[in-house]
C-alpha atoms as a PDB file:
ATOM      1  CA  UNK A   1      76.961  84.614  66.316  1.00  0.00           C
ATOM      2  CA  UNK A   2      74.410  86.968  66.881  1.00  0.00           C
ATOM      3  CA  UNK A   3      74.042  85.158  70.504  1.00  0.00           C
ATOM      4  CA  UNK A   4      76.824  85.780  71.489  1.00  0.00           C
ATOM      5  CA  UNK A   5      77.256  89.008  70.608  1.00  0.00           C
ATOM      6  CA  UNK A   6      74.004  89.964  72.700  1.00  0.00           C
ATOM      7  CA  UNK A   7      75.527  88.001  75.787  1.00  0.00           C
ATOM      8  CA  UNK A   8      78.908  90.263  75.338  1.00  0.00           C
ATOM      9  CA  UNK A   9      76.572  93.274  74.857  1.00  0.00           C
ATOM     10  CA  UNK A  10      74.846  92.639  78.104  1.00  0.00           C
ATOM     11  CA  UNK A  11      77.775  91.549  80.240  1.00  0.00           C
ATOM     12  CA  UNK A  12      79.536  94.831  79.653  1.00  0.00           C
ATOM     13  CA  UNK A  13      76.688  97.304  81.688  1.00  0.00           C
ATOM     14  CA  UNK A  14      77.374  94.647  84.718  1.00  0.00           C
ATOM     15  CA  UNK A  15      81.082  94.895  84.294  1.00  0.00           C
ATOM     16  CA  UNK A  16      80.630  99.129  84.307  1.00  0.00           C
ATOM     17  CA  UNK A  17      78.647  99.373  87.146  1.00  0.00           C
ATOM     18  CA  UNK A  18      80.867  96.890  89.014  1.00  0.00           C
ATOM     19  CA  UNK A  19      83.397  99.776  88.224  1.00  0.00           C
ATOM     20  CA  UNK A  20      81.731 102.529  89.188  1.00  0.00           C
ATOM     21  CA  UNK A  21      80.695 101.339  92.904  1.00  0.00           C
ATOM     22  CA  UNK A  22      84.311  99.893  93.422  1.00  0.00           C
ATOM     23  CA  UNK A  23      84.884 103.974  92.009  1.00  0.00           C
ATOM     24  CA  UNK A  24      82.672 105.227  94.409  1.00  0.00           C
ATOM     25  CA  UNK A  25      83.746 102.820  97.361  1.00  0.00           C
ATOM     26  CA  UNK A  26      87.367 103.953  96.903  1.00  0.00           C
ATOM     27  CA  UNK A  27      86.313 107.655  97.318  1.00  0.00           C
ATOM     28  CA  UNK A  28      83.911 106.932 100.197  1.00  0.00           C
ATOM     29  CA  UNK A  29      87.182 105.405 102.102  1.00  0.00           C
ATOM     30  CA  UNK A  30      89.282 107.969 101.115  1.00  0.00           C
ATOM     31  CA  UNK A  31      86.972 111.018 102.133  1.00  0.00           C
ATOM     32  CA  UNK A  32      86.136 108.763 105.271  1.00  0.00           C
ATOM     33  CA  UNK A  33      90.319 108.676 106.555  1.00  0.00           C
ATOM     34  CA  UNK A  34      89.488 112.659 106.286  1.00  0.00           C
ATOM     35  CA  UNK A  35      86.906 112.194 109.074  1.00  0.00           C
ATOM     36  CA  UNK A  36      88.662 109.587 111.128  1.00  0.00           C
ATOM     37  CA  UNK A  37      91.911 111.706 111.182  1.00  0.00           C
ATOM     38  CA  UNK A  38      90.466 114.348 112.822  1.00  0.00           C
ATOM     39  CA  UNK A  39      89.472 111.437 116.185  1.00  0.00           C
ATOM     40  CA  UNK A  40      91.610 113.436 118.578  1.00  0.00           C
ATOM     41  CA  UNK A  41      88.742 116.730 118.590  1.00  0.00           C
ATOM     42  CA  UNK A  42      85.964 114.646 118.105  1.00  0.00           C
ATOM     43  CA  UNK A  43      83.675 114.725 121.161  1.00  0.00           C
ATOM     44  CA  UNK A  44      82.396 111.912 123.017  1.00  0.00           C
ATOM     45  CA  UNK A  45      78.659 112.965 121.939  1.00  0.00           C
ATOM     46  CA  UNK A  46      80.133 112.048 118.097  1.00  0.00           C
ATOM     47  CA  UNK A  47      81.572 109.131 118.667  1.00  0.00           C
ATOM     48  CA  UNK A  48      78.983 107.248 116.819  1.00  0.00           C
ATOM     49  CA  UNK A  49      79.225 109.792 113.736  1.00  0.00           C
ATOM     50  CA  UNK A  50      82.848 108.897 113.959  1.00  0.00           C
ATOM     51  CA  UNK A  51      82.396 104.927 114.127  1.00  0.00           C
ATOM     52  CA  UNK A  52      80.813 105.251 111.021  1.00  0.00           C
ATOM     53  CA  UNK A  53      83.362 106.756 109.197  1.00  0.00           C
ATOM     54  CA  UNK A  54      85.683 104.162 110.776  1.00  0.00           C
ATOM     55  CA  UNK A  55      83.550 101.367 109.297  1.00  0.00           C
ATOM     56  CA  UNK A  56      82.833 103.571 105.778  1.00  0.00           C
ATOM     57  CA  UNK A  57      86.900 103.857 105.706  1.00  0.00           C
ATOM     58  CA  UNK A  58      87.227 100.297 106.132  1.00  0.00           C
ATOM     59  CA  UNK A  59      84.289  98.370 104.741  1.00  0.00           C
ATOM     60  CA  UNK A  60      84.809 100.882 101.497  1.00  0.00           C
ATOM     61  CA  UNK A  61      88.337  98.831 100.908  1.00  0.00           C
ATOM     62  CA  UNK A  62      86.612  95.753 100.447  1.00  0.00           C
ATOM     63  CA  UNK A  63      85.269  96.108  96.833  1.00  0.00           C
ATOM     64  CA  UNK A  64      88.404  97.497  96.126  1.00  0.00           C
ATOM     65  CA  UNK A  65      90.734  94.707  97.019  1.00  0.00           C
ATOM     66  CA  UNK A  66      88.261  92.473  95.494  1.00  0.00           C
ATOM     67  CA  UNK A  67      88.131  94.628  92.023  1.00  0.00           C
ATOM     68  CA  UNK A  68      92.302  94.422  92.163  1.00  0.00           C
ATOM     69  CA  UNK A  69      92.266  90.549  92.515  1.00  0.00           C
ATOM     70  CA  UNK A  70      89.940  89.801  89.680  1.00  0.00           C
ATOM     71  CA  UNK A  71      91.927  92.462  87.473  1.00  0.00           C
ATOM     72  CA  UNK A  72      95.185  90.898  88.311  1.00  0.00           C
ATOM     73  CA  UNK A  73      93.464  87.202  87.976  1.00  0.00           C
ATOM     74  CA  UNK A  74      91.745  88.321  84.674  1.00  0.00           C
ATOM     75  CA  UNK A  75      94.994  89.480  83.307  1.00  0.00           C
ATOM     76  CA  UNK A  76      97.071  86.262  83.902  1.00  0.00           C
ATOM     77  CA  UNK A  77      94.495  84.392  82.306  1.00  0.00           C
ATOM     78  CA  UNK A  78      94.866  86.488  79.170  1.00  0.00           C
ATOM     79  CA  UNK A  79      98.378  86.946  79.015  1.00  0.00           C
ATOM     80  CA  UNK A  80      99.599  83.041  80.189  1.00  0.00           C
ATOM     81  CA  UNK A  81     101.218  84.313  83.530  1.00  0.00           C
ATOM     82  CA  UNK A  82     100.642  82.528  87.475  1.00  0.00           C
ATOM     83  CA  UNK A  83     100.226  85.345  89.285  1.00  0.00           C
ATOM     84  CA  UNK A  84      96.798  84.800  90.242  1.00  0.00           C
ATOM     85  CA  UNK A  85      98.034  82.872  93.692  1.00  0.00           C
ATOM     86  CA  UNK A  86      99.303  85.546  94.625  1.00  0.00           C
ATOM     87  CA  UNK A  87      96.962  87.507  93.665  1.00  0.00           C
ATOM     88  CA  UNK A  88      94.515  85.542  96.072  1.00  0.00           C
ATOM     89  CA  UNK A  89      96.497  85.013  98.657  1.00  0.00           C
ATOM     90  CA  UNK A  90      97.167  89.162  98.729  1.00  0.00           C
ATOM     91  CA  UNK A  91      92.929  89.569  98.296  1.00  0.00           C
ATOM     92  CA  UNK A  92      93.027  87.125 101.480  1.00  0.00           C
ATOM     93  CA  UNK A  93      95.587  89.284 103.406  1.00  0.00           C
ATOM     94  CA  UNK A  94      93.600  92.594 102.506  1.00  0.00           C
ATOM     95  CA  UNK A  95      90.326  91.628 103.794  1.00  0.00           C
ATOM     96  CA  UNK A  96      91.721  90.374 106.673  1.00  0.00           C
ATOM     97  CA  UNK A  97      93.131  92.931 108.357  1.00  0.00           C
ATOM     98  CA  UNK A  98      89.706  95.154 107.474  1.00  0.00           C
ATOM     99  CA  UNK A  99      87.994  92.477 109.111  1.00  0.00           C
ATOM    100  CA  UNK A 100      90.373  92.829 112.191  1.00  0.00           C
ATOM    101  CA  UNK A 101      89.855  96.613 112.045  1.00  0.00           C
ATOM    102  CA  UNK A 102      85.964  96.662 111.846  1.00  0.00           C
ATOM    103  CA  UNK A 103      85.592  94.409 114.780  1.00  0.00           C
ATOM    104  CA  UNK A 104      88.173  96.602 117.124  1.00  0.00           C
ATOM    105  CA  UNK A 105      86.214  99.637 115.782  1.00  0.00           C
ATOM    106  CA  UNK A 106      82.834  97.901 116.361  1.00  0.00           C
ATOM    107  CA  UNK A 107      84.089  96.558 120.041  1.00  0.00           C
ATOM    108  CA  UNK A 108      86.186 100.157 120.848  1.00  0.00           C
ATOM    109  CA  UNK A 109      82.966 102.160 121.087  1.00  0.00           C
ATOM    110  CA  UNK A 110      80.975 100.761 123.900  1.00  0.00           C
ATOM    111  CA  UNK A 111      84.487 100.258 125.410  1.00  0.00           C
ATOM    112  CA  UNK A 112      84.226  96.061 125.828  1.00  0.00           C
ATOM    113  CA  UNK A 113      87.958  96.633 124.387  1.00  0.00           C
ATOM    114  CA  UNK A 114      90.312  98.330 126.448  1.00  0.00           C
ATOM    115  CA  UNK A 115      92.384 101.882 125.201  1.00  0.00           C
ATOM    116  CA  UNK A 116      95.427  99.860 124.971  1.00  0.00           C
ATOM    117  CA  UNK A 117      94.315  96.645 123.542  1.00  0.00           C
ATOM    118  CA  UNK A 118      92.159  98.779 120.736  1.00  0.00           C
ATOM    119  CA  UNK A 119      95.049 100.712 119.649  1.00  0.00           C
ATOM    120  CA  UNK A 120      97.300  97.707 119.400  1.00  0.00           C
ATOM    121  CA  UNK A 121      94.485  95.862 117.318  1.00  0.00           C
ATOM    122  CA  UNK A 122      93.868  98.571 115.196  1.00  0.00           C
ATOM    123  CA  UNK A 123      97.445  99.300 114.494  1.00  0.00           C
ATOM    124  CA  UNK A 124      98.144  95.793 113.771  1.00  0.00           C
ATOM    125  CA  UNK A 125      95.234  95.676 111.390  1.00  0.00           C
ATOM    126  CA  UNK A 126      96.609  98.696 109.597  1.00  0.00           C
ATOM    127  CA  UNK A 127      99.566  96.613 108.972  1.00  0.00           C
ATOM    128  CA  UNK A 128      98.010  93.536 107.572  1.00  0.00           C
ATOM    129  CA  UNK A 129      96.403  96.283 105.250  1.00  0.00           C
ATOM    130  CA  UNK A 130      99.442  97.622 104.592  1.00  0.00           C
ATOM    131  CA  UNK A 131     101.033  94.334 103.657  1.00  0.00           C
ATOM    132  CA  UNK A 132      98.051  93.761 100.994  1.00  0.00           C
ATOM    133  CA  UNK A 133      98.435  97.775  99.606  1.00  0.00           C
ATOM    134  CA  UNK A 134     101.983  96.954  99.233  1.00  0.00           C
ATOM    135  CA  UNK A 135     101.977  93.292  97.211  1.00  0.00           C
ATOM    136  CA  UNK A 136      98.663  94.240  95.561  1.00  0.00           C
ATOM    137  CA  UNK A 137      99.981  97.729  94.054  1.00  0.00           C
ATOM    138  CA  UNK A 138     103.338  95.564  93.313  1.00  0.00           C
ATOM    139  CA  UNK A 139     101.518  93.206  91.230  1.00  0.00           C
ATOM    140  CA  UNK A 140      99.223  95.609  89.760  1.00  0.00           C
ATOM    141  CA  UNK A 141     102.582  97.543  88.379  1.00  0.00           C
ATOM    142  CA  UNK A 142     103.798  94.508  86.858  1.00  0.00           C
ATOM    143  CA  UNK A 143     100.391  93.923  85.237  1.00  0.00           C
ATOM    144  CA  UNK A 144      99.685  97.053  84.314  1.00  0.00           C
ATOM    145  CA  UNK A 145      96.462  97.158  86.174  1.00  0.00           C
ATOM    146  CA  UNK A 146      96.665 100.945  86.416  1.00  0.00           C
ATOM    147  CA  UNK A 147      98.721 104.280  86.030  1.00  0.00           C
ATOM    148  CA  UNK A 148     102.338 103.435  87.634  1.00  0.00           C
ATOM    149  CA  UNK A 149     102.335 106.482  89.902  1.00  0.00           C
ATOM    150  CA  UNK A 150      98.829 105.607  91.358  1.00  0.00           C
ATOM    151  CA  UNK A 151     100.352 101.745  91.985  1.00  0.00           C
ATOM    152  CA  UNK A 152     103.595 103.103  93.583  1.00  0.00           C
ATOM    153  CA  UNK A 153     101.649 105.615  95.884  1.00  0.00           C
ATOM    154  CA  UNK A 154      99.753 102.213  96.974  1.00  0.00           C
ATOM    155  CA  UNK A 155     103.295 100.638  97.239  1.00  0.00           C
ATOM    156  CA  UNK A 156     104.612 103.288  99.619  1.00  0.00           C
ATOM    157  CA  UNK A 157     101.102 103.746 102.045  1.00  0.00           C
ATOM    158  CA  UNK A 158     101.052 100.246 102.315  1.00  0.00           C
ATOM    159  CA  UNK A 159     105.123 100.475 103.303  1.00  0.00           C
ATOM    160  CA  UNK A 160     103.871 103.276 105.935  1.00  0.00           C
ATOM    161  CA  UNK A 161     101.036 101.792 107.814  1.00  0.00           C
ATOM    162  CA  UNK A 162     103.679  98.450 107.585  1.00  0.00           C
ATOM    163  CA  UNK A 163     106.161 100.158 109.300  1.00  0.00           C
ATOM    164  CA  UNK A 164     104.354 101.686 112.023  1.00  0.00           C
ATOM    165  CA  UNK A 165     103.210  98.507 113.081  1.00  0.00           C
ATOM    166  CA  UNK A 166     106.406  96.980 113.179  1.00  0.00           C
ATOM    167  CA  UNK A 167     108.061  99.815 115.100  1.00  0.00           C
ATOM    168  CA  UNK A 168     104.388  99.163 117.466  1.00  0.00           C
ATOM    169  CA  UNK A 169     105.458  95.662 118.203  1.00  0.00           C
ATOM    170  CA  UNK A 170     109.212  95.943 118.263  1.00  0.00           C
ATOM    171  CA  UNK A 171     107.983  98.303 121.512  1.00  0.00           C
ATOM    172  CA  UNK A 172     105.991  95.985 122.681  1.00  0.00           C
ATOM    173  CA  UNK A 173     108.138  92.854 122.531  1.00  0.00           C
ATOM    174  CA  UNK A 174     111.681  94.698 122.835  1.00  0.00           C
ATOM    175  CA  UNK A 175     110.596  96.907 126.130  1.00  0.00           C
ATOM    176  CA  UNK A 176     112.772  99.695 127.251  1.00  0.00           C
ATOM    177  CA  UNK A 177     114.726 100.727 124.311  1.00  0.00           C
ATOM    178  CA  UNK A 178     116.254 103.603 126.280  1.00  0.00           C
ATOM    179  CA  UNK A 179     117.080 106.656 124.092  1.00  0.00           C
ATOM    180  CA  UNK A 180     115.712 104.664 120.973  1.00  0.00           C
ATOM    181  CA  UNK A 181     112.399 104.853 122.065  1.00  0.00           C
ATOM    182  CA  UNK A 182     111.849 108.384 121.246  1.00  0.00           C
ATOM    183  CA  UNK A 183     113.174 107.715 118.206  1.00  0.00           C
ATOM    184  CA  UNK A 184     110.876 104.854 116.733  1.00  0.00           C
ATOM    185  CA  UNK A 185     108.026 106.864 118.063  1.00  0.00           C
ATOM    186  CA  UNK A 186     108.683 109.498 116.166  1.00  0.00           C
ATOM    187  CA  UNK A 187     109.290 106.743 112.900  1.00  0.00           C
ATOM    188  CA  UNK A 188     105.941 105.480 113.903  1.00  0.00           C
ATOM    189  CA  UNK A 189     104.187 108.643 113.952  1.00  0.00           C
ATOM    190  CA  UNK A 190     105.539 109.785 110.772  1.00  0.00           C
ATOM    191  CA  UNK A 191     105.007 106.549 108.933  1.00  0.00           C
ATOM    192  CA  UNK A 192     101.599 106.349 110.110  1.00  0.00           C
ATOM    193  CA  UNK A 193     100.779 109.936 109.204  1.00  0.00           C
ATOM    194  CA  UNK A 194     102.696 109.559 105.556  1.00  0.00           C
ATOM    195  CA  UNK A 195     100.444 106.195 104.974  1.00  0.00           C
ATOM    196  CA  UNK A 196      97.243 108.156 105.656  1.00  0.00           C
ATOM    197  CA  UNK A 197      97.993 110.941 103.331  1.00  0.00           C
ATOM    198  CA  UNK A 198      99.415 108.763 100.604  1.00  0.00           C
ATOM    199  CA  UNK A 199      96.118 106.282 101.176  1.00  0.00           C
ATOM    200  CA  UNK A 200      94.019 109.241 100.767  1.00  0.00           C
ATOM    201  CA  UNK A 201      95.190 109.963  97.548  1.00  0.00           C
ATOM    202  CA  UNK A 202      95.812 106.935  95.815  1.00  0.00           C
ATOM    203  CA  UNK A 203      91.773 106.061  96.959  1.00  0.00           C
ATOM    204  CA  UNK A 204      90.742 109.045  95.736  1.00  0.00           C
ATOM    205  CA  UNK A 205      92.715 108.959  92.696  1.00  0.00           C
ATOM    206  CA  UNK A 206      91.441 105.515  91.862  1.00  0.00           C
ATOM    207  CA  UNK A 207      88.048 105.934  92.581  1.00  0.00           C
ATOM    208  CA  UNK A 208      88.244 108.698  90.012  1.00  0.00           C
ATOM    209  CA  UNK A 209      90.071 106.788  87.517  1.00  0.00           C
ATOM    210  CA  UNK A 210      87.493 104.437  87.731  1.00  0.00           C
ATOM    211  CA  UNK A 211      84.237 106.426  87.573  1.00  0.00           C
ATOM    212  CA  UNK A 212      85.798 108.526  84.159  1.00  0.00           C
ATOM    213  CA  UNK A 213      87.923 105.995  82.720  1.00  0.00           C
ATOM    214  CA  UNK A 214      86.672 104.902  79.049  1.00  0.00           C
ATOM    215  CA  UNK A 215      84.575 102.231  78.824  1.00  0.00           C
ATOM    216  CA  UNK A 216      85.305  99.701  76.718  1.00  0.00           C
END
């Protein structure tokens, strides 16, 4: 008895500080998207400063899709439910497309990738990551992983960055639209812009919520 009391007792500092750098990873990405936003009036003499950031805002998701997988797989386990392949396949999706965008921001800079091709890859990355934002926050509102409005700000940022690579390809494959064009730029534009700021937040807001949450 008294064994395994000492083994719970000295799981549970491993379990916090698991917590706190998926806290502090979440706010790293978040305050990194600040950075990156601002690419357009960045000059060319910063562009490694700003390649950082790139890989901060990206690499920083990784413990944090991880951290949502094991919550949502811990929880089925506990409460009888089969969510947890979905829950994998979701972890899969996320790290994906951060994968996809470190290598076009690692390739970008020394220009081996072409304007065009970069953007496209990097867009299209932000919409695998959108996909797993929006089935990960999903799931972790039907498990109750963490305050409702933080998973439906997830929901919608991962519905933004989804959309504007859609519209993206829809360009690509479609070609002249005509008048439309103008208008699923604009949709693009705006989704893309409405995913950053809602990203931003719901990081920052979980990274928080993780470094002053009770521990239990």
């Amino acid at each position: 008895m008294n064994t395994l009391a000492r083994t719970t007792s000295s799981a549970m500092p491993s379990v916090a500080q698991r917590s706190r750098f998926v806290g502090w990873s979440a706010i790293a990405s978040g305050v990194a998207l600040i950075i990156v936003g601002e690419k357009p009036y960045f000059p060319t003499s910063l562009s490694l400063l700003l390649l950082i950031a790139t890989l901060v805002l990206y690499l920083g998701m990784i413990p944090i899709v991880r951290w949502v997988a094991a919550g949502l797989a811990a929880r089925d386990i506990s409460h009888g439910a089969s969510g947890a392949g979905t829950a994998h396949v979701a972890e899969i999706i996320g790290i994906t497309g951060v994968l996809i965008a470190v290598a076009t921001a690692v390739f970008a800079l020394p220009h081996w990738l072409p304007a065009v091709s970069a953007q496209i890859l990097d867009t299209s990355s932000l919409g695998v990551i959108g996909v797993w934002l929006l089935a990960a926050n999903v799931l972790a509102l039907g498990a109750r992983l963490f305050n409702r409005v933080l998973a439906v700000l997830g929901v919608l940022a991962g519905l933004g960055w989804l959309l504007a690579a859609v519209i993206m390809w829809v360009e690509l494959t479609a070609g002249d639209l005509g008048g439309l064009t103008s208008t699923l730029e604009g949709a693009r534009t705006v989704g893309g812009y409405l995913a950053e700021a809602l990203y931003l937040i719901w990081a920052l807001w979980l990274g928080i919520w993780l470094l002053v949450r009770k521990r239990q």
